[in-house]
PDB file of N, CA and C in Angstrom:
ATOM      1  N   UNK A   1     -52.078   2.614  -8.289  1.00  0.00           N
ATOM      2  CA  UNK A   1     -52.815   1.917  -9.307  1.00  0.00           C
ATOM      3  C   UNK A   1     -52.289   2.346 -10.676  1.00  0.00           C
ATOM      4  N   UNK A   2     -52.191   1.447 -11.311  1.00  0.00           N
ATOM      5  CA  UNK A   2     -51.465   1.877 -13.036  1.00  0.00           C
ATOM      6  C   UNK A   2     -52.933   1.720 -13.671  1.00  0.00           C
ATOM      7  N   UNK A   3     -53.040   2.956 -15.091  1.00  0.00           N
ATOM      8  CA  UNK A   3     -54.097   2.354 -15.629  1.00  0.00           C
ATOM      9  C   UNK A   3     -53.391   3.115 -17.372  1.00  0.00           C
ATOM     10  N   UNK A   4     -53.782   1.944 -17.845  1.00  0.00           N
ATOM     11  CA  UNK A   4     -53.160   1.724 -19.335  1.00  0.00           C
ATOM     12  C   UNK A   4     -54.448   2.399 -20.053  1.00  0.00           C
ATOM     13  N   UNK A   5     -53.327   3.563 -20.996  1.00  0.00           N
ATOM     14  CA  UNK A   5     -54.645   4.217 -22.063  1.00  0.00           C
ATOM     15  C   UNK A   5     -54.746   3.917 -22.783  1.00  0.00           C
ATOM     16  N   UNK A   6     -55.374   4.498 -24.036  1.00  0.00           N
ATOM     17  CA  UNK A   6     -55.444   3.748 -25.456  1.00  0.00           C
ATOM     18  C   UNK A   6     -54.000   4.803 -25.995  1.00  0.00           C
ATOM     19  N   UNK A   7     -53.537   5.683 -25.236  1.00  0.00           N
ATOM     20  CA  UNK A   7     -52.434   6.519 -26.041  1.00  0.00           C
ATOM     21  C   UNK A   7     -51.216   6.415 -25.470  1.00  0.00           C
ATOM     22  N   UNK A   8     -51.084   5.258 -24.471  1.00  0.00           N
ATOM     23  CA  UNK A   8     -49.876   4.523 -24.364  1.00  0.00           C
ATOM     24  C   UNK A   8     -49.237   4.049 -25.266  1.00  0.00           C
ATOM     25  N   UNK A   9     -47.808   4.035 -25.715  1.00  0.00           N
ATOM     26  CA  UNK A   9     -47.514   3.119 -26.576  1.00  0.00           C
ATOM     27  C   UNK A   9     -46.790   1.519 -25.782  1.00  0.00           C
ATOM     28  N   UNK A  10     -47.143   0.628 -26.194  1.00  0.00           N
ATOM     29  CA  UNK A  10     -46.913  -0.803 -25.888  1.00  0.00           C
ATOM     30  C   UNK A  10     -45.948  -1.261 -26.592  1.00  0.00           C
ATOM     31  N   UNK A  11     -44.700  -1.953 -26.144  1.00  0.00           N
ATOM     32  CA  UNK A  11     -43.785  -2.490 -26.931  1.00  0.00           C
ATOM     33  C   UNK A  11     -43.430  -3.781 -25.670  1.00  0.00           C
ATOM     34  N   UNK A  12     -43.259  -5.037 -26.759  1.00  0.00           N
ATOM     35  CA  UNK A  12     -43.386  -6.132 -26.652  1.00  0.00           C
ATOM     36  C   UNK A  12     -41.977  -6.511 -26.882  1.00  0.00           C
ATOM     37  N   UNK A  13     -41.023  -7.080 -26.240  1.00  0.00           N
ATOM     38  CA  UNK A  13     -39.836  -7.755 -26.366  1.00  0.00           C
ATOM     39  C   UNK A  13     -40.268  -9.414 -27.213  1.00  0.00           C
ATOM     40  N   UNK A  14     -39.900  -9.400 -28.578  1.00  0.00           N
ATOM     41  CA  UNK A  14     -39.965 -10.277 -29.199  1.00  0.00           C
ATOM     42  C   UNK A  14     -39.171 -11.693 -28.644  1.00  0.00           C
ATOM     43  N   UNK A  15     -37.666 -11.741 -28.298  1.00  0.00           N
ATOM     44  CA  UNK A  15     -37.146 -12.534 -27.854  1.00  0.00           C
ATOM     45  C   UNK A  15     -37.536 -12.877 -25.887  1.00  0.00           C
ATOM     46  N   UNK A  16     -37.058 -14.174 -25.498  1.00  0.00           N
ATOM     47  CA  UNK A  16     -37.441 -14.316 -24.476  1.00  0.00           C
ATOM     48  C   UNK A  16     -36.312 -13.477 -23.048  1.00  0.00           C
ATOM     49  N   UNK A  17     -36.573 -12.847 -22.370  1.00  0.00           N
ATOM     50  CA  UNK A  17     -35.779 -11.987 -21.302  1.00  0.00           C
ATOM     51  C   UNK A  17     -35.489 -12.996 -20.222  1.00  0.00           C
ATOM     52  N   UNK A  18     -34.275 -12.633 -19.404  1.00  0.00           N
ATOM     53  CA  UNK A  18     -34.142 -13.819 -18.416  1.00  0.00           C
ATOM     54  C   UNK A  18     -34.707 -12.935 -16.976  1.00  0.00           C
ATOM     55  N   UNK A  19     -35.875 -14.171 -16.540  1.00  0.00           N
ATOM     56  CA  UNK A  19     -37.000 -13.335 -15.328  1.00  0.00           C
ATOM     57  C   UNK A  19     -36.107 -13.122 -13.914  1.00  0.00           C
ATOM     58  N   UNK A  20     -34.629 -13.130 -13.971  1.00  0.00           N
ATOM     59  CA  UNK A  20     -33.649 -13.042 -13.236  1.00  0.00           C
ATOM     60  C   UNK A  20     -33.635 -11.579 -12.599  1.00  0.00           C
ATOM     61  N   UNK A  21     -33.989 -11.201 -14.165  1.00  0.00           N
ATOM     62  CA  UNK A  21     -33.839  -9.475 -14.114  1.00  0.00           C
ATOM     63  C   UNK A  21     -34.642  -9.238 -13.154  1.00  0.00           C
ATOM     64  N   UNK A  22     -34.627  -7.815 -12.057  1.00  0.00           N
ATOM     65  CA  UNK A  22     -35.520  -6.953 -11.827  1.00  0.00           C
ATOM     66  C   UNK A  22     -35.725  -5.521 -12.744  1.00  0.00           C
ATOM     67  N   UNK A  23     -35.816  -4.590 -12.286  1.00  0.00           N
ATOM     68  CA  UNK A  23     -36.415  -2.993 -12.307  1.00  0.00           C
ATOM     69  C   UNK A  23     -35.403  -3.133 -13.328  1.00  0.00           C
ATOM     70  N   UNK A  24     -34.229  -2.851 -12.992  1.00  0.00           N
ATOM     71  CA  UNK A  24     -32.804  -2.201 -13.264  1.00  0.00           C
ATOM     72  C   UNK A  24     -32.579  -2.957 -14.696  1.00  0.00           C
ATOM     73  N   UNK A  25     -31.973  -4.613 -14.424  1.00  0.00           N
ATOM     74  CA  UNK A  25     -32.183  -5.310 -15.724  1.00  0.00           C
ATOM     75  C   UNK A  25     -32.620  -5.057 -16.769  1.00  0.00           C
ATOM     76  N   UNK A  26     -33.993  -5.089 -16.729  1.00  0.00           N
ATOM     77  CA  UNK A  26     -34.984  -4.950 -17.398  1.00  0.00           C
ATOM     78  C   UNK A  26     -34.780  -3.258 -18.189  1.00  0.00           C
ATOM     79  N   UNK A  27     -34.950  -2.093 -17.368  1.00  0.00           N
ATOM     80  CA  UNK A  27     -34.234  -0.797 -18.001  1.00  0.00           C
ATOM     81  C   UNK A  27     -33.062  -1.715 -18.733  1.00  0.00           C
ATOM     82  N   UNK A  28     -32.219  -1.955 -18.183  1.00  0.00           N
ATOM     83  CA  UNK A  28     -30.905  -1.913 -19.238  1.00  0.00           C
ATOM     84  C   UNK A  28     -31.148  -3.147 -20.831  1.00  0.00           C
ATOM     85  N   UNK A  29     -32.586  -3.804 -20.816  1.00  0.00           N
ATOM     86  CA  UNK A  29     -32.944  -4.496 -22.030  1.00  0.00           C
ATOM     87  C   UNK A  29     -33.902  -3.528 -22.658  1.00  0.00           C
ATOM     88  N   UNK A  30     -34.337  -2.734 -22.490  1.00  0.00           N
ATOM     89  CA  UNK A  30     -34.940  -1.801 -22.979  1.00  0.00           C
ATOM     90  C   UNK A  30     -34.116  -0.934 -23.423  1.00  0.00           C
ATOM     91  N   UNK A  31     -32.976  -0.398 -22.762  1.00  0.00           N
ATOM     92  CA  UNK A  31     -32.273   0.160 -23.344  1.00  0.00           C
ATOM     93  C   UNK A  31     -31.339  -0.389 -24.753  1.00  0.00           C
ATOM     94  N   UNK A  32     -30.896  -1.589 -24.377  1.00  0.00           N
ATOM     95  CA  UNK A  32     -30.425  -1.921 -25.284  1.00  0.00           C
ATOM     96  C   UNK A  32     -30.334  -3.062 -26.022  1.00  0.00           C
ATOM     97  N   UNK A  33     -31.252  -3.500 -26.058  1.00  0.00           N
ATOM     98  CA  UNK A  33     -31.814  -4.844 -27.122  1.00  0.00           C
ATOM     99  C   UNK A  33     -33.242  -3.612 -27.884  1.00  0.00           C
ATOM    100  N   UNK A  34     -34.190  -3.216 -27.236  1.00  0.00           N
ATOM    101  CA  UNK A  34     -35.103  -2.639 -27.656  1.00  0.00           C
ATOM    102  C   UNK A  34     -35.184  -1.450 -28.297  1.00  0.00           C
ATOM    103  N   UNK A  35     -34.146  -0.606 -28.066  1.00  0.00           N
ATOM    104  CA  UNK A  35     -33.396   0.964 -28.453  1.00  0.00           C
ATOM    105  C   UNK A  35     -34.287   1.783 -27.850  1.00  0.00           C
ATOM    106  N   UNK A  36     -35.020   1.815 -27.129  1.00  0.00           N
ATOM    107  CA  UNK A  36     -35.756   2.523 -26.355  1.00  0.00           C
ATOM    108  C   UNK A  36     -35.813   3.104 -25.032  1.00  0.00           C
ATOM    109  N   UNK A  37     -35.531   4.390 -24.450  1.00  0.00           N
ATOM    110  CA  UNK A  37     -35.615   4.541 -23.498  1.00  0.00           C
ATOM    111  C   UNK A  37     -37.057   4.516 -22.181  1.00  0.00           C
ATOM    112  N   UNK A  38     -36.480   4.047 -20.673  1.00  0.00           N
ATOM    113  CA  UNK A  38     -37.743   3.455 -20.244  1.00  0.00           C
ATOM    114  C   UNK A  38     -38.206   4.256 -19.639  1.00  0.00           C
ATOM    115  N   UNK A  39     -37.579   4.967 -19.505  1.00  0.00           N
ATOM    116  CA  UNK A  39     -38.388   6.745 -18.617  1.00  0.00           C
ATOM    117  C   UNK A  39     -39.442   7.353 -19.343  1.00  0.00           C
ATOM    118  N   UNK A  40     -39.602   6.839 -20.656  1.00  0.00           N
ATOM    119  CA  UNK A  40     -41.168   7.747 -21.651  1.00  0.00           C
ATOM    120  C   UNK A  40     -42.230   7.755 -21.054  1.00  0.00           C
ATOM    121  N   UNK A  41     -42.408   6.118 -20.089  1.00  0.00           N
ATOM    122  CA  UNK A  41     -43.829   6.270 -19.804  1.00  0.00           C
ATOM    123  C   UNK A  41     -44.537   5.156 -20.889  1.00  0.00           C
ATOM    124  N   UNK A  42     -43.879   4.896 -21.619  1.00  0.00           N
ATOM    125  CA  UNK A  42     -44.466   3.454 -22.217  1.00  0.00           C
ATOM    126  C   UNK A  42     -44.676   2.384 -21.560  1.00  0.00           C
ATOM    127  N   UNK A  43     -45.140   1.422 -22.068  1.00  0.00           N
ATOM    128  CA  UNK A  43     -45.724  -0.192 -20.686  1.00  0.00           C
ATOM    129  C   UNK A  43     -44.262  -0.968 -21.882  1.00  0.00           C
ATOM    130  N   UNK A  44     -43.385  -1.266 -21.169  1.00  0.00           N
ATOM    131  CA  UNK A  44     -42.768  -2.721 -21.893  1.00  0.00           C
ATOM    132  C   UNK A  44     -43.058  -4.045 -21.349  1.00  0.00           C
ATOM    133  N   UNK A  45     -42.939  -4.973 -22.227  1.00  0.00           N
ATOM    134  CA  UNK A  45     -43.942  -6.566 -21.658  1.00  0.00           C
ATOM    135  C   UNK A  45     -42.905  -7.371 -22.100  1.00  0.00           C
ATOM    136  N   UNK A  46     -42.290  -8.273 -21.444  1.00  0.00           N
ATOM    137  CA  UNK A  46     -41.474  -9.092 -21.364  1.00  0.00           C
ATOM    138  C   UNK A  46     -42.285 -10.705 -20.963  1.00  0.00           C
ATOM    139  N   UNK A  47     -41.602 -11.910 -21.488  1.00  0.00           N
ATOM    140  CA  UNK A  47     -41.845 -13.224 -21.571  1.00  0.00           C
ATOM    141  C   UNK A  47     -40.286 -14.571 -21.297  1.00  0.00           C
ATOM    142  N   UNK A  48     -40.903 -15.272 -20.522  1.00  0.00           N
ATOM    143  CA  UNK A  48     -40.066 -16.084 -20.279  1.00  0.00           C
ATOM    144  C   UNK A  48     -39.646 -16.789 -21.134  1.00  0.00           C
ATOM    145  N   UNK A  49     -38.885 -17.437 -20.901  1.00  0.00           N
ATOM    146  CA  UNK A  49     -38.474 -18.361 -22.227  1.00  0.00           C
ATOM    147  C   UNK A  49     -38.908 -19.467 -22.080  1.00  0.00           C
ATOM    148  N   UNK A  50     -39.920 -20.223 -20.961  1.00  0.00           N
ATOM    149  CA  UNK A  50     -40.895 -21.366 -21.133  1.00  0.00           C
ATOM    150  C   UNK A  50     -42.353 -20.627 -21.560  1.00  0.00           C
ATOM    151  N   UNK A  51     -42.498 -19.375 -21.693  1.00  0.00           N
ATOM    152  CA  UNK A  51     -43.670 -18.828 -22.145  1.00  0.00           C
ATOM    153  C   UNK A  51     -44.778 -19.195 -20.544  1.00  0.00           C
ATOM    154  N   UNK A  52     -44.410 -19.657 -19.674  1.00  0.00           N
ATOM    155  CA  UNK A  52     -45.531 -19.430 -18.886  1.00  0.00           C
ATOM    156  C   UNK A  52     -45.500 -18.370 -17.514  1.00  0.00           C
ATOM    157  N   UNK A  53     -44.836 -16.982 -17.812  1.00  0.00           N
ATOM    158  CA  UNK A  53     -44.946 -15.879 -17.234  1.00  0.00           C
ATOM    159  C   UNK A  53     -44.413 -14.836 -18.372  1.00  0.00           C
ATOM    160  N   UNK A  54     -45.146 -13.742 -17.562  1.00  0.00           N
ATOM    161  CA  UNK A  54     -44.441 -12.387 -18.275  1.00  0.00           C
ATOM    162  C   UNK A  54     -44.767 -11.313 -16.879  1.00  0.00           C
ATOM    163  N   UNK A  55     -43.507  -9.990 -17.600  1.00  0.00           N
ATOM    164  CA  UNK A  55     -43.240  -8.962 -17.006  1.00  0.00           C
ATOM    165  C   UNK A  55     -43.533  -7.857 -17.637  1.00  0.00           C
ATOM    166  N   UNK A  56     -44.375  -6.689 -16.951  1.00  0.00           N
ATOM    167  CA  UNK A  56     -44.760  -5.849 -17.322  1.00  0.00           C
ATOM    168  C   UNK A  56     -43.871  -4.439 -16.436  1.00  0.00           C
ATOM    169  N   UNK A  57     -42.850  -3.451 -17.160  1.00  0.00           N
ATOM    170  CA  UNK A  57     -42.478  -2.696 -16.927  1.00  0.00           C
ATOM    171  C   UNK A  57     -42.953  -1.142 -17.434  1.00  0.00           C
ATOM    172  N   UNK A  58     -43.023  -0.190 -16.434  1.00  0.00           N
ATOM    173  CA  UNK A  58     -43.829   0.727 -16.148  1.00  0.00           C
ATOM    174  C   UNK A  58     -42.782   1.819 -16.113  1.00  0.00           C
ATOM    175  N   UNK A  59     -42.863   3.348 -16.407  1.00  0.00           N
ATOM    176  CA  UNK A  59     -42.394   4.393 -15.707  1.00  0.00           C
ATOM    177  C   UNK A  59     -43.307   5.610 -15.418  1.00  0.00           C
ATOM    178  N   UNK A  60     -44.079   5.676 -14.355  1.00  0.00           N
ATOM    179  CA  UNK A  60     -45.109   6.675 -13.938  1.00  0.00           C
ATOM    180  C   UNK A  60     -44.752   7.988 -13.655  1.00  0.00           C
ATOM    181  N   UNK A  61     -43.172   8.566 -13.692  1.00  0.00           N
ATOM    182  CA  UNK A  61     -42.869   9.807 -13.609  1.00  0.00           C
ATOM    183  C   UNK A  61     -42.478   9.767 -12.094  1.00  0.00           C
ATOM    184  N   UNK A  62     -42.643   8.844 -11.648  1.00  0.00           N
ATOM    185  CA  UNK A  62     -42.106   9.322  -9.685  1.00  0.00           C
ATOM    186  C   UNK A  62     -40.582   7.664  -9.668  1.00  0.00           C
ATOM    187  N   UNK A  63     -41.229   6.870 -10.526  1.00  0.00           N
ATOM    188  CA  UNK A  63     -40.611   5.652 -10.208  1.00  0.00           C
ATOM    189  C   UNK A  63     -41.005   4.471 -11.258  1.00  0.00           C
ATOM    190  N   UNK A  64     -40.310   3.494 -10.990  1.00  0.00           N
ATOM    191  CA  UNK A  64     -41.265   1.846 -12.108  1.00  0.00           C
ATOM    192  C   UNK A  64     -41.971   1.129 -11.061  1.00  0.00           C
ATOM    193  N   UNK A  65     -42.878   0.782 -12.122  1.00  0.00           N
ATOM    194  CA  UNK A  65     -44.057  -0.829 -11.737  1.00  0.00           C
ATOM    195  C   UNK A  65     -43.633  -1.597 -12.649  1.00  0.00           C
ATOM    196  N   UNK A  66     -43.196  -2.885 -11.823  1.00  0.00           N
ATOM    197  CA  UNK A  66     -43.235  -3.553 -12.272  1.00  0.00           C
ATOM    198  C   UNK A  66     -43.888  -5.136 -11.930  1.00  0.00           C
ATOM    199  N   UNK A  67     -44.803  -5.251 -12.935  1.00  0.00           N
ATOM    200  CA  UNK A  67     -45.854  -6.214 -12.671  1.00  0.00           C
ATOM    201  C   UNK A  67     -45.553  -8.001 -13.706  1.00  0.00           C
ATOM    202  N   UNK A  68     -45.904  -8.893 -12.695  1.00  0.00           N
ATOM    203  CA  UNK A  68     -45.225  -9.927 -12.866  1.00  0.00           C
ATOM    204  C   UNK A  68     -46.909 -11.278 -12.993  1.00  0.00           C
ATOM    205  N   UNK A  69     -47.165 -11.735 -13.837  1.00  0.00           N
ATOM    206  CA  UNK A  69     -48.175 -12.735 -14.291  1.00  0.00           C
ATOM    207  C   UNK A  69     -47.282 -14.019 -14.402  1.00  0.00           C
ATOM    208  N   UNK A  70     -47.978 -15.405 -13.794  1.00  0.00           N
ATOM    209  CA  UNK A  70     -47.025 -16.619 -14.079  1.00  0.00           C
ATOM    210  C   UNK A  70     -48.437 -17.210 -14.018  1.00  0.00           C
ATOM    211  N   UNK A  71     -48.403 -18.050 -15.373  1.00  0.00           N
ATOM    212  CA  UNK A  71     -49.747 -18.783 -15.289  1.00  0.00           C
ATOM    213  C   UNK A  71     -49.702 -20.334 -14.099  1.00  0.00           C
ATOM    214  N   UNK A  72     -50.601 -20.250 -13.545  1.00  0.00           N
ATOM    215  CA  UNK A  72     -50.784 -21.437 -13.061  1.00  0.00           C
ATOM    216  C   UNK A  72     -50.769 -23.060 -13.619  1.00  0.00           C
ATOM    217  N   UNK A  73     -50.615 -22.564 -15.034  1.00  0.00           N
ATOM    218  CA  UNK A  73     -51.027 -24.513 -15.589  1.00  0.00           C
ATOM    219  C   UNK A  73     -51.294 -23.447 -16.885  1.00  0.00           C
ATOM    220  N   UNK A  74     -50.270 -24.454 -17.865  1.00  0.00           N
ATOM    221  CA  UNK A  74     -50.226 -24.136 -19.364  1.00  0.00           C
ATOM    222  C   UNK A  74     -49.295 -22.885 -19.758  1.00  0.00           C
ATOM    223  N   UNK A  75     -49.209 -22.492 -20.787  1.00  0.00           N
ATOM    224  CA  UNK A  75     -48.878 -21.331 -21.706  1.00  0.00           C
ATOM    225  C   UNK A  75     -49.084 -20.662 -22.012  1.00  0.00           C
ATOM    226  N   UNK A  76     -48.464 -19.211 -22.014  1.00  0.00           N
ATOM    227  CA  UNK A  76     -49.162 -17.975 -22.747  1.00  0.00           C
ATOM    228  C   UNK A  76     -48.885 -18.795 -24.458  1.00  0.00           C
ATOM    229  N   UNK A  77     -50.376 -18.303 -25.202  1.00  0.00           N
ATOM    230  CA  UNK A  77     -50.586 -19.329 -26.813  1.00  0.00           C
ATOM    231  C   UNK A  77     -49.619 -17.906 -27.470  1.00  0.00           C
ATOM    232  N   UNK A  78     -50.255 -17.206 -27.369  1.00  0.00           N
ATOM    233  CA  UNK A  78     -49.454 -16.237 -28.258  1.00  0.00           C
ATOM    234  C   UNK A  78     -48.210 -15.044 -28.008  1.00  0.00           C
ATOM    235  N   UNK A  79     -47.708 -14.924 -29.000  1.00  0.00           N
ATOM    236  CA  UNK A  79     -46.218 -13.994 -28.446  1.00  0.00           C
ATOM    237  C   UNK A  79     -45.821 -13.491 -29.812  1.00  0.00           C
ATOM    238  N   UNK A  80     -45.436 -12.291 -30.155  1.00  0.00           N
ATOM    239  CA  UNK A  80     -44.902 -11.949 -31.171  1.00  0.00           C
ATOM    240  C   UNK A  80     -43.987 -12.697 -32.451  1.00  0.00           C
ATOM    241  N   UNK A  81     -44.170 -13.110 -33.340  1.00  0.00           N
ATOM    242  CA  UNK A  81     -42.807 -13.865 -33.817  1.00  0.00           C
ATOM    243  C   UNK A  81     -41.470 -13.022 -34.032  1.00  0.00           C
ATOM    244  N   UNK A  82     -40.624 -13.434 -34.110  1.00  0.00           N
ATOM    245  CA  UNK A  82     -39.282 -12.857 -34.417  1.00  0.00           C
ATOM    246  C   UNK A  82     -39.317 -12.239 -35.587  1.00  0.00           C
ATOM    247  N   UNK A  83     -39.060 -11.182 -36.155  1.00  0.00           N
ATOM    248  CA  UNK A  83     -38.730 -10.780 -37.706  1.00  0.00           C
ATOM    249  C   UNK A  83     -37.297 -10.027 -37.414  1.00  0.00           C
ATOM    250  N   UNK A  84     -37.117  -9.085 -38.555  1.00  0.00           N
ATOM    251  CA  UNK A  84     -35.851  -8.054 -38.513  1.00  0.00           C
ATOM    252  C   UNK A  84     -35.839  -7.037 -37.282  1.00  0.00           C
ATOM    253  N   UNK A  85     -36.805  -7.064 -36.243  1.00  0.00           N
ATOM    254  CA  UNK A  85     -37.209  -6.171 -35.387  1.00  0.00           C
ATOM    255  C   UNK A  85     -37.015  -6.911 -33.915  1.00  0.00           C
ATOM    256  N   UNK A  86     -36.667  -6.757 -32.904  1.00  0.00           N
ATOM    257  CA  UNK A  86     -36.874  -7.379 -31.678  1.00  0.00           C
ATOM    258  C   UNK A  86     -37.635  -6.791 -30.805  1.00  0.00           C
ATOM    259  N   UNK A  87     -38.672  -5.839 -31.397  1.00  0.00           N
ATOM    260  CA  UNK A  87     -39.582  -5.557 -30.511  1.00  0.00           C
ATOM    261  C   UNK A  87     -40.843  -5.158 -31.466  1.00  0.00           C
ATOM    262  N   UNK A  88     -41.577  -5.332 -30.861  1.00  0.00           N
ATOM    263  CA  UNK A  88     -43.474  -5.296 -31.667  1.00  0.00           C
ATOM    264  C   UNK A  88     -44.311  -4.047 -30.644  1.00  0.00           C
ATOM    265  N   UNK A  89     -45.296  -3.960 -31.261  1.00  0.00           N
ATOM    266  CA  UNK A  89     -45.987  -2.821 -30.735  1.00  0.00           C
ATOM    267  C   UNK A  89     -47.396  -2.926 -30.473  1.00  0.00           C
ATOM    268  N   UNK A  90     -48.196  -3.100 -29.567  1.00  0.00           N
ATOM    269  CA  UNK A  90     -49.306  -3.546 -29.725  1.00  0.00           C
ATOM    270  C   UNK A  90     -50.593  -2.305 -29.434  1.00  0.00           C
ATOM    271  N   UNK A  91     -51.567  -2.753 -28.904  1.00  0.00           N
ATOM    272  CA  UNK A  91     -52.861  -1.636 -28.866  1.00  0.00           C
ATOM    273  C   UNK A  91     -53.289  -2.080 -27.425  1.00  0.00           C
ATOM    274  N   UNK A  92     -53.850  -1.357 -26.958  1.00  0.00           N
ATOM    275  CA  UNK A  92     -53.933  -1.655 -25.290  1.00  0.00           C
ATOM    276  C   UNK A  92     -55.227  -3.000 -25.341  1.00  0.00           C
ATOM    277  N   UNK A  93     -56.243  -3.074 -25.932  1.00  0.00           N
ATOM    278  CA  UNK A  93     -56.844  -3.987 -26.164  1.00  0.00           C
ATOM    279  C   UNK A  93     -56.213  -5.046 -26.678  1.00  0.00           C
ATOM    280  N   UNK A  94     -55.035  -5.193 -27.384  1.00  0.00           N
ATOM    281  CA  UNK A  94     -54.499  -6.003 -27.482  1.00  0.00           C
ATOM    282  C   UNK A  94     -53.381  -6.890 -26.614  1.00  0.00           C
ATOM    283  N   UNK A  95     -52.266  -5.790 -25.546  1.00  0.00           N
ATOM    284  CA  UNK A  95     -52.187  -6.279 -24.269  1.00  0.00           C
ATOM    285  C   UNK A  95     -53.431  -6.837 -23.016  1.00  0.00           C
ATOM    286  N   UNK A  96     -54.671  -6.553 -23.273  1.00  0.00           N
ATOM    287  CA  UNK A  96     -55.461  -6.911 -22.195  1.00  0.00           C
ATOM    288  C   UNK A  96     -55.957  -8.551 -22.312  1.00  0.00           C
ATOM    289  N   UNK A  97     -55.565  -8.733 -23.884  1.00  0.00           N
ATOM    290  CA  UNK A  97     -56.118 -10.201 -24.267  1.00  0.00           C
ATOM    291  C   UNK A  97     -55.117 -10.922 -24.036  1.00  0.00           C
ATOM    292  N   UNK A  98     -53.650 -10.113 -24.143  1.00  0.00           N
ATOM    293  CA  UNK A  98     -52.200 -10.266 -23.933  1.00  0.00           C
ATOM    294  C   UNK A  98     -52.238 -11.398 -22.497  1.00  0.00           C
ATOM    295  N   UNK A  99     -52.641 -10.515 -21.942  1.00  0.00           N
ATOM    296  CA  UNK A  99     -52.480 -10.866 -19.945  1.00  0.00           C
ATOM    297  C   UNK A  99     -53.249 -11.485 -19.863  1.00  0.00           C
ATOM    298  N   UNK A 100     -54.664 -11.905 -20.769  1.00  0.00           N
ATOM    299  CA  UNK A 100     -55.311 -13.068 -20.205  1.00  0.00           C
ATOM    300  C   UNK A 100     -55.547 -13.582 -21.092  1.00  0.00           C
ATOM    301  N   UNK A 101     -54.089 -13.833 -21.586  1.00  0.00           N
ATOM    302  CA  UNK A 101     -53.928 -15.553 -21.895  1.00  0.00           C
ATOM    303  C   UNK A 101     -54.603 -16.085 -23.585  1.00  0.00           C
ATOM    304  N   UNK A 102     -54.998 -14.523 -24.111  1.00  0.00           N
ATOM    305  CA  UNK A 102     -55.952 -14.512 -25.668  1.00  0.00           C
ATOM    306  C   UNK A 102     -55.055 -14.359 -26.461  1.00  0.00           C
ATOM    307  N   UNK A 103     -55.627 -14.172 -28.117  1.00  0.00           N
ATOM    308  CA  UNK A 103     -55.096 -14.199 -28.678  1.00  0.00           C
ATOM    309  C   UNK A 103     -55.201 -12.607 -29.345  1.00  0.00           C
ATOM    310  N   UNK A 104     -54.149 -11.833 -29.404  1.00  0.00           N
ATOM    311  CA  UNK A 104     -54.778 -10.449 -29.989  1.00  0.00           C
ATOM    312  C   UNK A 104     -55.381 -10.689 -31.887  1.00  0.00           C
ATOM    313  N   UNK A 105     -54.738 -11.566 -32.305  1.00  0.00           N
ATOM    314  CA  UNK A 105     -54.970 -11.457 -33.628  1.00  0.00           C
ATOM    315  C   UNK A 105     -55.959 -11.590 -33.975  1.00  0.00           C
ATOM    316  N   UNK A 106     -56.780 -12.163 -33.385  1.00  0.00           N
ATOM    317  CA  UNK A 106     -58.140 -12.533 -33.751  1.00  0.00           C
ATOM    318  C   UNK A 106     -59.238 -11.620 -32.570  1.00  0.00           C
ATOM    319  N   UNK A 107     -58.614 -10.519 -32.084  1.00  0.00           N
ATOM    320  CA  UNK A 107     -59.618  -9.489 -31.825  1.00  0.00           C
ATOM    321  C   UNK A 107     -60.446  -9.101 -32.535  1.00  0.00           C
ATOM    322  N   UNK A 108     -61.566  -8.664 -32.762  1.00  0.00           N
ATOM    323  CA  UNK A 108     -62.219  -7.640 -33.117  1.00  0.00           C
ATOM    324  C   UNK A 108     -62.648  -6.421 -32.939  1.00  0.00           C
ATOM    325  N   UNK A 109     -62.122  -5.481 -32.984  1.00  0.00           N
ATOM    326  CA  UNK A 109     -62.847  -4.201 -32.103  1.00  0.00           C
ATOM    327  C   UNK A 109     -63.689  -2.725 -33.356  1.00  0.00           C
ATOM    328  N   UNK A 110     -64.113  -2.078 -32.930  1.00  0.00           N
ATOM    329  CA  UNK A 110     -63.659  -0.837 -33.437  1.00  0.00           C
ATOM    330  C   UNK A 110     -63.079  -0.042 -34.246  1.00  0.00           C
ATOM    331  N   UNK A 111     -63.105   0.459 -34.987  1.00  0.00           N
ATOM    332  CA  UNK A 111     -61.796   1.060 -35.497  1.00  0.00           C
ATOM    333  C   UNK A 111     -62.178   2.172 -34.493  1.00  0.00           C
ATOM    334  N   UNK A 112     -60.504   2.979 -34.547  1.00  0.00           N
ATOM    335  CA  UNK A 112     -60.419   3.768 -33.718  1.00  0.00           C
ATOM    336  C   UNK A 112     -61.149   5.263 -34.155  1.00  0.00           C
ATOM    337  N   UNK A 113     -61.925   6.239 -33.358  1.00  0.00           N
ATOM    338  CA  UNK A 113     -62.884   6.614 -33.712  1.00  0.00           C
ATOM    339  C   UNK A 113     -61.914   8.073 -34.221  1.00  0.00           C
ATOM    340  N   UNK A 114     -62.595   8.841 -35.422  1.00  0.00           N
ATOM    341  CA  UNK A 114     -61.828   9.895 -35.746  1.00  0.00           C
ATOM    342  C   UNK A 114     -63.044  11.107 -35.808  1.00  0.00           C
ATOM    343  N   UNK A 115     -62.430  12.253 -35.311  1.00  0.00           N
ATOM    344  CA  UNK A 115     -63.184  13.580 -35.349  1.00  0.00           C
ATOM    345  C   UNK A 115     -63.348  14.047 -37.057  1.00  0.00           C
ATOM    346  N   UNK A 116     -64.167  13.957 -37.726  1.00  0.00           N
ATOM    347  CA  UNK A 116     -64.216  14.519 -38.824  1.00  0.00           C
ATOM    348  C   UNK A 116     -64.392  16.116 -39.468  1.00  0.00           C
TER     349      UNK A 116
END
């Protein structure tokens, strides 16, 4: 079972990945479109280029998960836009609206709580 914390960091592949890739692929776009290595233990989230699936890559310290969503009918609405960056960073509440199909921008939550 994977379970996503709030002290994960989330990085979002801005451009679309080809869902060709498996495990391996996918490491080697992380490695080098994203500059990031995939062994940290971060969640990376990948998107098709019709926008109606994405891939969620994992490294749990023994091995990867990698978890695969394809909507049944319609589009994921939202996806990072492109800027000077090809990868975005999100908040775990914001991947959860991610995967079903919401919009993070228009979350509301919390601010995150601080020990004073």
């Amino acid at each position: 079972m994977i379970q996503i914390t709030p002290q994960m960091r989330i990085f979002v592949a801005v451009e679309a990945a080809d869902f060709r890739k498996g495990i391996d692929g996918l490491c080697g776009l992380c490695r080098s479109i994203l500059k990031t290595n995939p062994m940290t233990g971060a969640v990376f989230v990948f998107r098709n280029r019709r926008r109606t699936a994405i891939k969620i890559l994992i490294y749990d310290g023994q091995g990867y998960w990698l978890c695969h969503k394809r909507l049944s009918s319609g589009r994921f609405k939202w996806w990072p836009q492109p800027d000077d960056s090809n990868v975005s960073q999100l908040a775990v509440h914001e991947l959860q609206l991610l995967i079903w199909n919401g919009n993070p921008e228009f979350a509301e939550v919390a601010p995150p709580w601080k020990e004073i």
